[in-house]
Protein backbone atom coordinates (compact mmCIF):
# COMPACT_ATOMS: atom_id res chain seq x y z
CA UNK A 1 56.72 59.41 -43.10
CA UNK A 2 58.41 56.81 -44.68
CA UNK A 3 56.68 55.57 -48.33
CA UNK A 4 55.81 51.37 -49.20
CA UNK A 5 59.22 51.24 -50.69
CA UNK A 6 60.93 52.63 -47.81
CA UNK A 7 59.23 49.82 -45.49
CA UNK A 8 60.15 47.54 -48.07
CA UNK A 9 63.86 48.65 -47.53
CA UNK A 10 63.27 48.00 -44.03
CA UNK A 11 61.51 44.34 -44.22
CA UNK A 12 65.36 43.46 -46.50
CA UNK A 13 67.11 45.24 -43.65
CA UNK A 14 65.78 43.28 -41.38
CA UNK A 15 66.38 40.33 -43.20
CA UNK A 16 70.00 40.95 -43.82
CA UNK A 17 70.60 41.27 -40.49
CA UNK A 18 69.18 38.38 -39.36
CA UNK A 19 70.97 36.03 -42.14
CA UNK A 20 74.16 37.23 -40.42
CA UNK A 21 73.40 34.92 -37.15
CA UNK A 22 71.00 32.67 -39.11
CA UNK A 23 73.70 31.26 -40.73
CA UNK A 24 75.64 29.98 -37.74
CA UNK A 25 72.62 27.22 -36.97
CA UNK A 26 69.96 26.57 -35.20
CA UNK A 27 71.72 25.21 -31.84
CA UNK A 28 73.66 28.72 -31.54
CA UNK A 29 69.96 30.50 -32.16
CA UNK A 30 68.26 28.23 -29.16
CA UNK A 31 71.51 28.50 -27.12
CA UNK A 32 72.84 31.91 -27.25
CA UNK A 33 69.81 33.75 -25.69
CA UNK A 34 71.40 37.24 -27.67
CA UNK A 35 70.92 35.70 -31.22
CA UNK A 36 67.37 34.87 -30.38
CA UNK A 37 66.93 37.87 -29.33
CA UNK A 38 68.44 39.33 -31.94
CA UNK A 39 66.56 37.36 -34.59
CA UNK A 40 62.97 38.13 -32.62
CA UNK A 41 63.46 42.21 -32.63
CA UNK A 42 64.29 42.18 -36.29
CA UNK A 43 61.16 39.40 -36.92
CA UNK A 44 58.89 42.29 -35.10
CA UNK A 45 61.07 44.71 -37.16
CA UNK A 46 59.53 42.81 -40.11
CA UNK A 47 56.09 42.49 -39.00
CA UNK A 48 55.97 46.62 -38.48
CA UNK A 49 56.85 47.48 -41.03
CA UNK A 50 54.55 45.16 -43.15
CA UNK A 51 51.71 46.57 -40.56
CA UNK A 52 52.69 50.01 -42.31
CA UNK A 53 52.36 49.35 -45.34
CA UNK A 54 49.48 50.85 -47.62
CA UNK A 55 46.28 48.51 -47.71
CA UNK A 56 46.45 49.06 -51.39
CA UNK A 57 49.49 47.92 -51.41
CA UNK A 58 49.41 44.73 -49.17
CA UNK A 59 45.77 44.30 -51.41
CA UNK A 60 47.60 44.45 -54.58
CA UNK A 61 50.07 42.18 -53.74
CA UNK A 62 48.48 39.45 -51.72
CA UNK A 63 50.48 36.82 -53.11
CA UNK A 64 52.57 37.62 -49.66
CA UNK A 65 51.14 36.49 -46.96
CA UNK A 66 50.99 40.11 -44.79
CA UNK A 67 48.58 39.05 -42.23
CA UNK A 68 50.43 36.37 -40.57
CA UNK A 69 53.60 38.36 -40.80
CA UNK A 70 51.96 41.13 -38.69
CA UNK A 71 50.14 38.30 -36.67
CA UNK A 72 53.93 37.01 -35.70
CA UNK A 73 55.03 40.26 -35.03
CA UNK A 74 51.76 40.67 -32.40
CA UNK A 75 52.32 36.94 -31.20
CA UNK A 76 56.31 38.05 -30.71
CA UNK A 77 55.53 41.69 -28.97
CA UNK A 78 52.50 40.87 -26.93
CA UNK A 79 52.72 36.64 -25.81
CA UNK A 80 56.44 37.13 -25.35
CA UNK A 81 56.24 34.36 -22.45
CA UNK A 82 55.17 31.85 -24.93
CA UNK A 83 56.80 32.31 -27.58
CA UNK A 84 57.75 29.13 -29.15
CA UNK A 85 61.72 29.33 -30.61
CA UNK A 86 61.20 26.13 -32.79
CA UNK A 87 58.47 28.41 -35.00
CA UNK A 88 60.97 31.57 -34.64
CA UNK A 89 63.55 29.26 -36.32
CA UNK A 90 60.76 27.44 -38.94
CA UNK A 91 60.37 31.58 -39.79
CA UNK A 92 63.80 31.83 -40.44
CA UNK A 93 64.61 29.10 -42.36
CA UNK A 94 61.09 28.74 -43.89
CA UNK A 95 59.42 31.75 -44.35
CA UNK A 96 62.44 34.94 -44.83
CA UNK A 97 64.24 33.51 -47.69
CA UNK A 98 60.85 33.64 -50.10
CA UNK A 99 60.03 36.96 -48.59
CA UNK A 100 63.51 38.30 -49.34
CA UNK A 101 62.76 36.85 -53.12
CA UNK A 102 59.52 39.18 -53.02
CA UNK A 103 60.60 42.41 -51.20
CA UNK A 104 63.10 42.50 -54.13
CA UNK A 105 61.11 41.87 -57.13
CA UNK A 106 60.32 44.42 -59.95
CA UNK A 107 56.61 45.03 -58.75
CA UNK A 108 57.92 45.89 -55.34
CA UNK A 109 60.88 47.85 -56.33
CA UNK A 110 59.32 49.78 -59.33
């Protein structure tokens, strides 16, 4: 069973691999139907692991916001009809880069 720092690893994985096809733009994420994809599985990727993670540990660091990224991960597995690719893309460019910022800091990697 993997440990909080190992889901940690796998929340930057995740990341990582979605900057590599964030960074051609938005039009190639809402036109090429295997980036979206792409970017969705490692959003739910994200939102698993998180889920994982020790209450104490989501409770001692509330400062990130680990309900709604399990919420998104729900809204992405279980409405996958609706999901909305604007908000997948707000995520993206909104939300990863300041949980990348956390996931690496010295609380979270000590």
């Amino acid at each position: 069973m993997r440990d909080d720092r190992g889901r940690l690893e796998d929340i930057l994985d995740a990341i990582k691999r979605i900057e590599r096809y964030a960074k051609r733009g938005r039009r190639v994420f809402e036109e090429d139907e295997l980036v979206h994809t792409w970017m969705i599985h490692h959003i739910q990727i994200i939102g698993e692991a998180a889920s994982q993670l020790t209450p104490t540990f989501r409770k001692t660091h509330q400062q990130v916001p680990w309900p709604q990224i399990i919420k998104m991960r729900h809204v992405l597995v279980h409405d996958y009809l609706g999901i909305d690719l604007a908000e997948v893309w707000a995520v993206v460019e909104r939300d990863l880069p300041t949980l990348k910022k956390q996931a690496r800091t010295p609380w979270v990697s000590a």
